[in-house]
C-alpha atoms as a PDB file:
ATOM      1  CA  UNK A   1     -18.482   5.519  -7.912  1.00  0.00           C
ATOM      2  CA  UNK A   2     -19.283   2.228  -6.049  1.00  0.00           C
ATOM      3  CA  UNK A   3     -18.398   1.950  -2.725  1.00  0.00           C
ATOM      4  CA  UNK A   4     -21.035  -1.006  -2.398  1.00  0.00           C
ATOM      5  CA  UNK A   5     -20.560  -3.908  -4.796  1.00  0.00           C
ATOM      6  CA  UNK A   6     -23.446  -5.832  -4.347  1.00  0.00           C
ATOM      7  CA  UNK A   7     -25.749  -7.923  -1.860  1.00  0.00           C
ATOM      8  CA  UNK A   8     -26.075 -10.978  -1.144  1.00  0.00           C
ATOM      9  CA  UNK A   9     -29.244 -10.969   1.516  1.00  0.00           C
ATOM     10  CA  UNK A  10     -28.768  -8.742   4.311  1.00  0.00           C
ATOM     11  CA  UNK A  11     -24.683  -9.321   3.165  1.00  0.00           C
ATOM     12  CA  UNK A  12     -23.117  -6.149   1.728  1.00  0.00           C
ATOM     13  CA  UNK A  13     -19.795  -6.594  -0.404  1.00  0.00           C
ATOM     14  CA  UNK A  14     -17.975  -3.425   0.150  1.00  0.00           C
ATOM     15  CA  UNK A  15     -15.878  -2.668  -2.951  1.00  0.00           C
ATOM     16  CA  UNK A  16     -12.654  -1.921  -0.860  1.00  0.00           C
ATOM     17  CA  UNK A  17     -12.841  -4.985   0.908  1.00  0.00           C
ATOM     18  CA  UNK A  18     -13.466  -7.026  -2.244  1.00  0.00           C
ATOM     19  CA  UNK A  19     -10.196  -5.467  -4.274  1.00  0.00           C
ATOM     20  CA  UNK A  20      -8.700  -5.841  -1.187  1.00  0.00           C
ATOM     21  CA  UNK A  21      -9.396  -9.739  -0.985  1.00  0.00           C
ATOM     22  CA  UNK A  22      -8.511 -10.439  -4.462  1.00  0.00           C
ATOM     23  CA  UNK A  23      -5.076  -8.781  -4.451  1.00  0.00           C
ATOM     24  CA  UNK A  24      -4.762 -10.596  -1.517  1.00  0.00           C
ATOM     25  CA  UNK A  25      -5.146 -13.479  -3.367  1.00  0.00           C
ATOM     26  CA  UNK A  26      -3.243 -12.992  -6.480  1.00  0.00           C
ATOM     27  CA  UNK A  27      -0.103 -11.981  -3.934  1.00  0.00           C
ATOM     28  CA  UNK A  28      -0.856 -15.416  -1.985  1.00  0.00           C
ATOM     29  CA  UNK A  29      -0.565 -17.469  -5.114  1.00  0.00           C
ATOM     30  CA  UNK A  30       2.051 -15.623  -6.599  1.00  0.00           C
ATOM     31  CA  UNK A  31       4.280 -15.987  -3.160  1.00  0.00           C
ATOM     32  CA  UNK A  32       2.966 -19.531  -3.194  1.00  0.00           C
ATOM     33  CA  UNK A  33       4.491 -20.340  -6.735  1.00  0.00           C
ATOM     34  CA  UNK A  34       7.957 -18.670  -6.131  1.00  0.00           C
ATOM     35  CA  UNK A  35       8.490 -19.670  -2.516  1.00  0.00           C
ATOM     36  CA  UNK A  36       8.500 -23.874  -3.301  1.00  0.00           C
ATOM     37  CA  UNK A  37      12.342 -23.450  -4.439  1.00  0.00           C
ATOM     38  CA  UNK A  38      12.361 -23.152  -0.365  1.00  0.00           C
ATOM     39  CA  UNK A  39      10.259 -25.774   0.285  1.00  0.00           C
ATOM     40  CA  UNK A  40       7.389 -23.048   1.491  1.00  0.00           C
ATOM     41  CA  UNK A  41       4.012 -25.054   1.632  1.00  0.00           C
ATOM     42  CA  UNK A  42       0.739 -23.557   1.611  1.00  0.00           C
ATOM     43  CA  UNK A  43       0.405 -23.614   5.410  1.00  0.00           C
ATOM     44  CA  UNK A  44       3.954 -21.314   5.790  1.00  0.00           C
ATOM     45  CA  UNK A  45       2.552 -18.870   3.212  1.00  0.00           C
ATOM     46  CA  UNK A  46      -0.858 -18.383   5.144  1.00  0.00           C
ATOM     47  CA  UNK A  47       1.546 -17.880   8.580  1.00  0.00           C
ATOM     48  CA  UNK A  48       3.422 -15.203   7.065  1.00  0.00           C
ATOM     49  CA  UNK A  49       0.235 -13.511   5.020  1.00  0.00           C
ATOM     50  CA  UNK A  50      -1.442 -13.744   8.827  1.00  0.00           C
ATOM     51  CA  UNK A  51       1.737 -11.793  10.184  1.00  0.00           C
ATOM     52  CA  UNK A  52       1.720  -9.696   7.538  1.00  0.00           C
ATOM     53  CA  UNK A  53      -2.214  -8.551   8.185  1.00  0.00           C
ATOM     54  CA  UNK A  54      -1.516  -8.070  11.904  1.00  0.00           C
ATOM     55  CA  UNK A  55       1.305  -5.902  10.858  1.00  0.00           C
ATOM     56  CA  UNK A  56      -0.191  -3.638   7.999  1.00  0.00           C
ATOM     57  CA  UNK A  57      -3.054  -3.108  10.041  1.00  0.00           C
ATOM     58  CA  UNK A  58      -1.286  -2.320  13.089  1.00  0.00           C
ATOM     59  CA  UNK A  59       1.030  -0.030  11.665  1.00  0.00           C
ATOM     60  CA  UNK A  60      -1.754   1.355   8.826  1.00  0.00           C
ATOM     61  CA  UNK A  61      -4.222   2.295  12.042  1.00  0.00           C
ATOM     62  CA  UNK A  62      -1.188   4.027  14.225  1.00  0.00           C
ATOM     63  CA  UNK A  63       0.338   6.218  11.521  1.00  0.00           C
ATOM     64  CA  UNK A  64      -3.556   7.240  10.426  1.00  0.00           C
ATOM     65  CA  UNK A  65      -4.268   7.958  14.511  1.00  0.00           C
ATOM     66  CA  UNK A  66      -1.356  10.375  14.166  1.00  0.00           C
ATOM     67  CA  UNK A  67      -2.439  12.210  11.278  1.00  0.00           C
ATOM     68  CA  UNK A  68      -4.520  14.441  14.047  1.00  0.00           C
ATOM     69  CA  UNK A  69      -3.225  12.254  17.718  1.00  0.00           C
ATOM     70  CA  UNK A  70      -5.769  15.228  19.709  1.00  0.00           C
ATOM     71  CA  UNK A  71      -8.498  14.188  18.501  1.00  0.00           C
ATOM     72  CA  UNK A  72      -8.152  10.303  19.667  1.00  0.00           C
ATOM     73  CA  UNK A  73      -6.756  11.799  22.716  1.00  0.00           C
ATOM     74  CA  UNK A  74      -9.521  13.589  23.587  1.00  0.00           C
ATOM     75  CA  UNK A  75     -11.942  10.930  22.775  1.00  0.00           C
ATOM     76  CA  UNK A  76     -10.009   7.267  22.655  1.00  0.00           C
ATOM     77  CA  UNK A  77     -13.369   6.008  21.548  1.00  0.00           C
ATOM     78  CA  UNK A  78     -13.065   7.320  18.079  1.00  0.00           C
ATOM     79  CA  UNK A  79     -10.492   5.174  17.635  1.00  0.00           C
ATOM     80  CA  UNK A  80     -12.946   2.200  17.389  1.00  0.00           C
ATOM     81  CA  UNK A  81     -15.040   3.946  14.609  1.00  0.00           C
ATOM     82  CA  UNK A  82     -14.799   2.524  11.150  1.00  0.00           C
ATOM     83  CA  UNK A  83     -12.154  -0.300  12.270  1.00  0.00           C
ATOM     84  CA  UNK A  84     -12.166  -1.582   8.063  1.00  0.00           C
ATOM     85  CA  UNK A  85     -11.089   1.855   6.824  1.00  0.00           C
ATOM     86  CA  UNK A  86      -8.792   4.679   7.396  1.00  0.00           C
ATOM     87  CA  UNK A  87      -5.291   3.448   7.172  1.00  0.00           C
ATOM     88  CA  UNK A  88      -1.960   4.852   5.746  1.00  0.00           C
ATOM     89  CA  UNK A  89       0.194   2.876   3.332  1.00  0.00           C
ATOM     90  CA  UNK A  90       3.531   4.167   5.064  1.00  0.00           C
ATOM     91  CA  UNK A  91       2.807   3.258   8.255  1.00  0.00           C
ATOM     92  CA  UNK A  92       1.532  -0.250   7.345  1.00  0.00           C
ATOM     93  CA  UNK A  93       4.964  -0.443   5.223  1.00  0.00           C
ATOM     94  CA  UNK A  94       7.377   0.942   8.140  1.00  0.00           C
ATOM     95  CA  UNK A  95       5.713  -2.067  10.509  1.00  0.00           C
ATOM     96  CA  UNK A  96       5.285  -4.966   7.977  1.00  0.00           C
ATOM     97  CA  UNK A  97       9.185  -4.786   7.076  1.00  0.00           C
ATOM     98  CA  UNK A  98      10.753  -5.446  10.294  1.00  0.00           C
ATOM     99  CA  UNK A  99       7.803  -8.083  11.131  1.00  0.00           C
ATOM    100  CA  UNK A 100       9.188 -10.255   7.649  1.00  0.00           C
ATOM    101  CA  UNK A 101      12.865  -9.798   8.228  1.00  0.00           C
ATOM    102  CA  UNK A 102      11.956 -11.116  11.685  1.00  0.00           C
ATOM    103  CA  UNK A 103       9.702 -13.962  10.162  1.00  0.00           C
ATOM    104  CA  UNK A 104      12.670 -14.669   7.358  1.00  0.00           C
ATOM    105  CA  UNK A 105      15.153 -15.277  10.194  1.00  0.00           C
ATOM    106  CA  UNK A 106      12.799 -17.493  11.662  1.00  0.00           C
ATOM    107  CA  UNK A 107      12.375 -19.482   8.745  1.00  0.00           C
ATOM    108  CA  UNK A 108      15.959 -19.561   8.114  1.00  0.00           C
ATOM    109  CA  UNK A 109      15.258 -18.040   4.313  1.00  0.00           C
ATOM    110  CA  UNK A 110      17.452 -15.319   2.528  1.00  0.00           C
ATOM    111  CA  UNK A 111      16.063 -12.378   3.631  1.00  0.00           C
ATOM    112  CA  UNK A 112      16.592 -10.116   0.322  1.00  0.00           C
ATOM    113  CA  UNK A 113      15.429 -12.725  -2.097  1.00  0.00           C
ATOM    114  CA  UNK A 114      12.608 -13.051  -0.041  1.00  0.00           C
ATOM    115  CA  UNK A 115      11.532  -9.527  -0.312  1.00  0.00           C
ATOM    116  CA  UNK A 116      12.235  -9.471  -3.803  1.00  0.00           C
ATOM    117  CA  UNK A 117       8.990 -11.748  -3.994  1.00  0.00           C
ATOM    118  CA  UNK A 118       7.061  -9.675  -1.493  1.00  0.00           C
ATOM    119  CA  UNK A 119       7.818  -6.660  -3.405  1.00  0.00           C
ATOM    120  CA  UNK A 120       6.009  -8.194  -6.364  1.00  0.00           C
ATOM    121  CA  UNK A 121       3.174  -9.813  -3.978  1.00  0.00           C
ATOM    122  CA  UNK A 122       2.666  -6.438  -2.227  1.00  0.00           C
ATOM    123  CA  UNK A 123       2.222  -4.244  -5.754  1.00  0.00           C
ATOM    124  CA  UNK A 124      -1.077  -6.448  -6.042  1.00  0.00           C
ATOM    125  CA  UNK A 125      -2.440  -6.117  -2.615  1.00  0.00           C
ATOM    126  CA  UNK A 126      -1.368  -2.452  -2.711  1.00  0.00           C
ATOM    127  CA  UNK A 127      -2.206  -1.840  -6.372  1.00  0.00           C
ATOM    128  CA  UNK A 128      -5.936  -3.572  -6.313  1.00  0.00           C
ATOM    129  CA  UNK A 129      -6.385  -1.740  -3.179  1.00  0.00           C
ATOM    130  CA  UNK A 130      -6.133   1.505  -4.694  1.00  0.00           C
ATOM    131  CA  UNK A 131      -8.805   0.170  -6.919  1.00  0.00           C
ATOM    132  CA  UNK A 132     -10.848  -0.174  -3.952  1.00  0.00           C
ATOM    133  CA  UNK A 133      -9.863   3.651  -3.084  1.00  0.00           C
ATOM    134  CA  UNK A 134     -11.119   4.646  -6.410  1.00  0.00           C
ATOM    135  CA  UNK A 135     -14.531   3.220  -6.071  1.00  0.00           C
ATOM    136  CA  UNK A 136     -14.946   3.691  -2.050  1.00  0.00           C
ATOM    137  CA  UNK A 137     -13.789   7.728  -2.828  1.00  0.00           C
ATOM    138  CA  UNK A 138     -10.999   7.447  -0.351  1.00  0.00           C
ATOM    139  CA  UNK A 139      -7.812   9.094  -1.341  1.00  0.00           C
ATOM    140  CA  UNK A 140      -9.573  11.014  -3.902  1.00  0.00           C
ATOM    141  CA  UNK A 141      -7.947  14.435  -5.447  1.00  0.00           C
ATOM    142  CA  UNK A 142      -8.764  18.117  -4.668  1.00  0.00           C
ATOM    143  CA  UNK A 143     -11.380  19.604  -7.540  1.00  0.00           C
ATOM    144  CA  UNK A 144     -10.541  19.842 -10.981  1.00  0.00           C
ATOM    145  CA  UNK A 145     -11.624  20.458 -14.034  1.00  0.00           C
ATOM    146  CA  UNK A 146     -14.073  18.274 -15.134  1.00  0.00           C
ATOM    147  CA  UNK A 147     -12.654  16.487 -18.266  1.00  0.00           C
ATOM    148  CA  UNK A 148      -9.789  15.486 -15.693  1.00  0.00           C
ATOM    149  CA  UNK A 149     -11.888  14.307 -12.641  1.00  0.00           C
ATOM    150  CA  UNK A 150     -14.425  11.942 -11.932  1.00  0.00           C
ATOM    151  CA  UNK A 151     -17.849  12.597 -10.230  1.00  0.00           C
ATOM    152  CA  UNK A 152     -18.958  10.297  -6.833  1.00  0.00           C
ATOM    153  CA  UNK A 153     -22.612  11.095  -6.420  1.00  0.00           C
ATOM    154  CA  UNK A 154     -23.366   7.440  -4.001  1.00  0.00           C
ATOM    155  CA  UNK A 155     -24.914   8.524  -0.632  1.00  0.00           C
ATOM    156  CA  UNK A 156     -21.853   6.522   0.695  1.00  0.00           C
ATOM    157  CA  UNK A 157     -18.796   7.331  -1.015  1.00  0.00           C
ATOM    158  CA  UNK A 158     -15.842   8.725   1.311  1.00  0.00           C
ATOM    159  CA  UNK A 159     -15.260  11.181  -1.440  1.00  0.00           C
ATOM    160  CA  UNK A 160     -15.760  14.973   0.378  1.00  0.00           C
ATOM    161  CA  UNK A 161     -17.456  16.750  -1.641  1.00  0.00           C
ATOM    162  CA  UNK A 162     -18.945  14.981  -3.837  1.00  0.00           C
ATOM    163  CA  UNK A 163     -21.342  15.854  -6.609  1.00  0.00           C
ATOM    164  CA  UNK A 164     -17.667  17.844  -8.090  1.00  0.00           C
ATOM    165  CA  UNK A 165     -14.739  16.533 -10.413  1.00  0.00           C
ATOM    166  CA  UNK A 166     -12.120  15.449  -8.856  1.00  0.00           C
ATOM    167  CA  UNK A 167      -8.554  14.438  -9.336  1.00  0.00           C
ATOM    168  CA  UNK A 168      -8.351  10.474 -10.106  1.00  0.00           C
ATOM    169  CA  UNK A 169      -5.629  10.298  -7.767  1.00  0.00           C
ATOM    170  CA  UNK A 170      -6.348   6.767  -6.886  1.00  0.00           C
ATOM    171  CA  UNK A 171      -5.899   5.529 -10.749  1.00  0.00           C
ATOM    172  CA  UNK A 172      -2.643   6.886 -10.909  1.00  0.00           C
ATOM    173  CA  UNK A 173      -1.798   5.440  -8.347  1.00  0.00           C
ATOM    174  CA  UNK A 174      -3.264   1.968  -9.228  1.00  0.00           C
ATOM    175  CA  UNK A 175      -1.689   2.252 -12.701  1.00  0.00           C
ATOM    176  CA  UNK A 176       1.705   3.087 -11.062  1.00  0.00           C
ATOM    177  CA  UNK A 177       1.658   0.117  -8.576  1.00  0.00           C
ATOM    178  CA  UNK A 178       0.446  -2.598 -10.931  1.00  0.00           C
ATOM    179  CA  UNK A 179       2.998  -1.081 -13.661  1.00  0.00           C
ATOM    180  CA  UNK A 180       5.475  -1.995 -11.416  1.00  0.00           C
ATOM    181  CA  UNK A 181       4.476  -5.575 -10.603  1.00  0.00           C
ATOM    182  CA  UNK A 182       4.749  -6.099 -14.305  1.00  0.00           C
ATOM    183  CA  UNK A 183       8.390  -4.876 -14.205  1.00  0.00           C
ATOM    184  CA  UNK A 184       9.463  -6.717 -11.324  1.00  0.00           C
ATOM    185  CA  UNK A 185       7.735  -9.398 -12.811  1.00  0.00           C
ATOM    186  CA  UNK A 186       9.689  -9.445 -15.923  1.00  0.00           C
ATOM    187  CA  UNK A 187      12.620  -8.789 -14.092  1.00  0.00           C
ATOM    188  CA  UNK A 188      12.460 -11.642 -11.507  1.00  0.00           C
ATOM    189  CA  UNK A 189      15.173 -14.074 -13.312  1.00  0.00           C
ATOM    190  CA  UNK A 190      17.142 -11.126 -14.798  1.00  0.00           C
ATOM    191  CA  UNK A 191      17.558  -9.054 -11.798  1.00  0.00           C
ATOM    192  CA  UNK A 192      21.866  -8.154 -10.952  1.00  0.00           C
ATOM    193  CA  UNK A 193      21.262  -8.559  -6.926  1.00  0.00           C
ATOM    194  CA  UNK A 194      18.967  -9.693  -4.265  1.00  0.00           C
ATOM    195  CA  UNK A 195      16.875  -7.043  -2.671  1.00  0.00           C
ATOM    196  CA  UNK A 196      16.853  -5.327  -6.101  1.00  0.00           C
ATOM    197  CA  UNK A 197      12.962  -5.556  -7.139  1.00  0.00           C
ATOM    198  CA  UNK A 198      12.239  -4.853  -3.560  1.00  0.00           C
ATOM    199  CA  UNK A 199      13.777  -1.592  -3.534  1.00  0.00           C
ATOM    200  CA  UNK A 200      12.733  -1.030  -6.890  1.00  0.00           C
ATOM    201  CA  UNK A 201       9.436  -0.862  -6.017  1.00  0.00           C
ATOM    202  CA  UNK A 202       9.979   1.249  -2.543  1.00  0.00           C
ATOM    203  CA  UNK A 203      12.116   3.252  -5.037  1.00  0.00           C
ATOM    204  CA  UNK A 204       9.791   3.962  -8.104  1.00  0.00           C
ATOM    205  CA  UNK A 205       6.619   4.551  -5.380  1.00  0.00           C
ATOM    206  CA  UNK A 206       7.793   6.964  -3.018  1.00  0.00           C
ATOM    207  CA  UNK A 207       8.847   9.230  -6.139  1.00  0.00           C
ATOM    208  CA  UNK A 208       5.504   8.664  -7.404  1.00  0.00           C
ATOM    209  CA  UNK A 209       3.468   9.472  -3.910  1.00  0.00           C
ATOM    210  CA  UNK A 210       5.550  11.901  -3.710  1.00  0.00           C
ATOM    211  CA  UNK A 211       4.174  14.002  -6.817  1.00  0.00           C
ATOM    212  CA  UNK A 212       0.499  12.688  -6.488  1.00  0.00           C
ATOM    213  CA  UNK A 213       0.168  13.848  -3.166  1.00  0.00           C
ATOM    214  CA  UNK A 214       0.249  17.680  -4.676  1.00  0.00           C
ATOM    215  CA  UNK A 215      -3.263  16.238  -6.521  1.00  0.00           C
ATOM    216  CA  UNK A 216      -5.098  14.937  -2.955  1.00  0.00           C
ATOM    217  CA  UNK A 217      -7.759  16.434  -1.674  1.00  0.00           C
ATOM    218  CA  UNK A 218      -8.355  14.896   1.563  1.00  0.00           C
ATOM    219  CA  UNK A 219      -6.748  17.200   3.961  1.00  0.00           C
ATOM    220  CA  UNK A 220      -7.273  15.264   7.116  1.00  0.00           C
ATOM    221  CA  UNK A 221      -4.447  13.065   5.971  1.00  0.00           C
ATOM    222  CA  UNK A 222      -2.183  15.815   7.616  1.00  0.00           C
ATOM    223  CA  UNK A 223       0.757  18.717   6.758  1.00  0.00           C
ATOM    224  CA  UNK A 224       4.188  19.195   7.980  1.00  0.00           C
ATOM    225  CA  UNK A 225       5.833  22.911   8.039  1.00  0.00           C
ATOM    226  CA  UNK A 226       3.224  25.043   7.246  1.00  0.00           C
ATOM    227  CA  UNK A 227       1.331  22.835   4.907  1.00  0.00           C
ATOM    228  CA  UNK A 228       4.091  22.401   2.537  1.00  0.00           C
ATOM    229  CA  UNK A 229       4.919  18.886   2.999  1.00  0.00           C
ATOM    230  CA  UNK A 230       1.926  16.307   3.909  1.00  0.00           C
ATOM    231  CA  UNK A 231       3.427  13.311   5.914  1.00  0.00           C
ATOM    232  CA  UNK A 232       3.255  10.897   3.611  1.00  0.00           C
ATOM    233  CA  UNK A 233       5.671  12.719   1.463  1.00  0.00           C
ATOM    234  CA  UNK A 234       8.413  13.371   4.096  1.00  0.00           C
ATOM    235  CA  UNK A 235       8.185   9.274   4.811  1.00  0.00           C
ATOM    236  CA  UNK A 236       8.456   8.768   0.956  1.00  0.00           C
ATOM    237  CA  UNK A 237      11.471  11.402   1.019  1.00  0.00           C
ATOM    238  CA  UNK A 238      13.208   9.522   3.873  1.00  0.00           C
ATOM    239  CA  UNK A 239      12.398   5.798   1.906  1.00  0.00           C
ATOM    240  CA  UNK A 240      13.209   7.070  -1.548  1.00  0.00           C
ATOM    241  CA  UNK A 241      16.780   8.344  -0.119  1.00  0.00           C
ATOM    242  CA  UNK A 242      17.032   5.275   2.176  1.00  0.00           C
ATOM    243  CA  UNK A 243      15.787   2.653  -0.753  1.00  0.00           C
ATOM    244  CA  UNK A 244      18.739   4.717  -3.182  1.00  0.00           C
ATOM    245  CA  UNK A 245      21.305   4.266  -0.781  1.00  0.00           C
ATOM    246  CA  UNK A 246      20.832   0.258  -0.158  1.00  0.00           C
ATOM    247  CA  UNK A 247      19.769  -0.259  -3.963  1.00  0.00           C
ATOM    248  CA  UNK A 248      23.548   1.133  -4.861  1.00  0.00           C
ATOM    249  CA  UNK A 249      25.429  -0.032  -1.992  1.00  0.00           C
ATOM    250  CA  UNK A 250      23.794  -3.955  -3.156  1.00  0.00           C
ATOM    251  CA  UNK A 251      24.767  -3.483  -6.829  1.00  0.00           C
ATOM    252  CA  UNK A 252      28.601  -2.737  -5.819  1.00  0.00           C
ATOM    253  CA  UNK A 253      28.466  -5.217  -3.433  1.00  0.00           C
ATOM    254  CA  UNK A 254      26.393  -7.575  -3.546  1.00  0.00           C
ATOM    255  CA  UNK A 255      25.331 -10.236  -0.746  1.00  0.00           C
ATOM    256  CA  UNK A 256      26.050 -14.213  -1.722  1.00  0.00           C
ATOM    257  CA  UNK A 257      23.553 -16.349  -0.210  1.00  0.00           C
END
């Protein structure tokens, strides 16, 4: 694929970065436009997107060091390799959502309705970025047959191997994610109870990851009991079963603002 966009000069616009930037961007506005019922100005969104970086990278760089914690033990300096890449959704999702509840509190702002709009904002960071997977070869499937898989022949894809078909784990996941910010989209004035979209979309991914991560085929991401289990799907276990217990314990009971 293209992990390289284009150049401009001696400039290099790395595709992952790019997808990255624009779902930034889309979530910014979108958070911009449904925020103003609480007087949120443009300044107060760009705080809380700058917490919010700080906190999915944090937490995206920890859980990915503790895929395989020897190796950065043994040599701390690996830790400093690549600092734009090699990340783990879960972990930037277990960090990020005690950094906004914090930041809501702050603010003095409903903290479910608020994450009913950062649900929707995080679908496009999270589903452009797996756009950026696709054409960086990150997160790619194991090898397949070859009306099923795509090919990454760049001297710089992530994709290992390459040159083989492999499972286009990455647009599944892409078509999941930005599926779902179209239904919490569309579901924004209709929804029964605060917190509902959010957990919707914690709800409807982790049984999604949970399935696509039989199709990966970078093992370095790390097994649990034998390989049965890879970590990411015992953390989408634990938040589908969490997400299910809060989504029906809200729509009997409800919190009034």
């Amino acid at each position: 694929m293209y992990p390289e966009l284009f150049r401009i000069g001696s400039f290099t616009v790395q595709s992952y970065g790019f997808m990255i930037l624009t779902g930034v961007l889309l979530a910014w506005w979108y958070m911009y436009k449904h925020t103003r019922v609480y007087k949120l100005g443009s300044e107060d969104i760009s705080e809380f997107f700058l917490y919010g970086f700080i906190a999915v990278f944090v937490g995206g760089k920890i859980f990915f060091y503790l895929e395989d914690p020897m190796r950065y033990f043994q040599d701390p300096a690996r830790m400093l390799e690549s600092p734009g890449s090699g990340f783990v959704f879960y972990g930037s999702f277990l960090v990020a959502v005690p950094v906004f509840i914090w930041w809501f509190r702050k603010r003095k702002l409903p903290v479910l309705a608020m994450f009913d709009i950062v649900g929707a904002g995080g679908t496009l960071v999270h589903g452009f970025g797996k756009i950026g997977c696709l054409l960086a070869g990150c997160c790619h499937g194991k090898v397949c047959d070859p009306k099923w898989g795509i090919v990454y022949n760049h001297p710089k894809t992530h994709a290992d191997p390459a040159g083989v078909p492999l499972y286009p784990t990455q647009l599944l996941d892409a078509a999941l994610i930005l599926g779902l910010f179209l239904v919490i989209a569309w579901l924004h004035k209709r929804k029964r109870f605060d917190g509902q979209l959010f957990l919707l979309y914690a709800i409807v991914y982790a049984i999604g990851r949970f399935f696509t991560e039989f199709l990966r085929g970078d093992e370095e991401r790390g097994f649990l009991f034998g390989g049965m289990l890879s970590y990411s799907q015992l953390i989408a276990l634990v938040v589908l079963g969490v997400g299910l217990f809060f989504y029906f314990r809200l729509r009997r009971n409800p919190i009034v603002r």
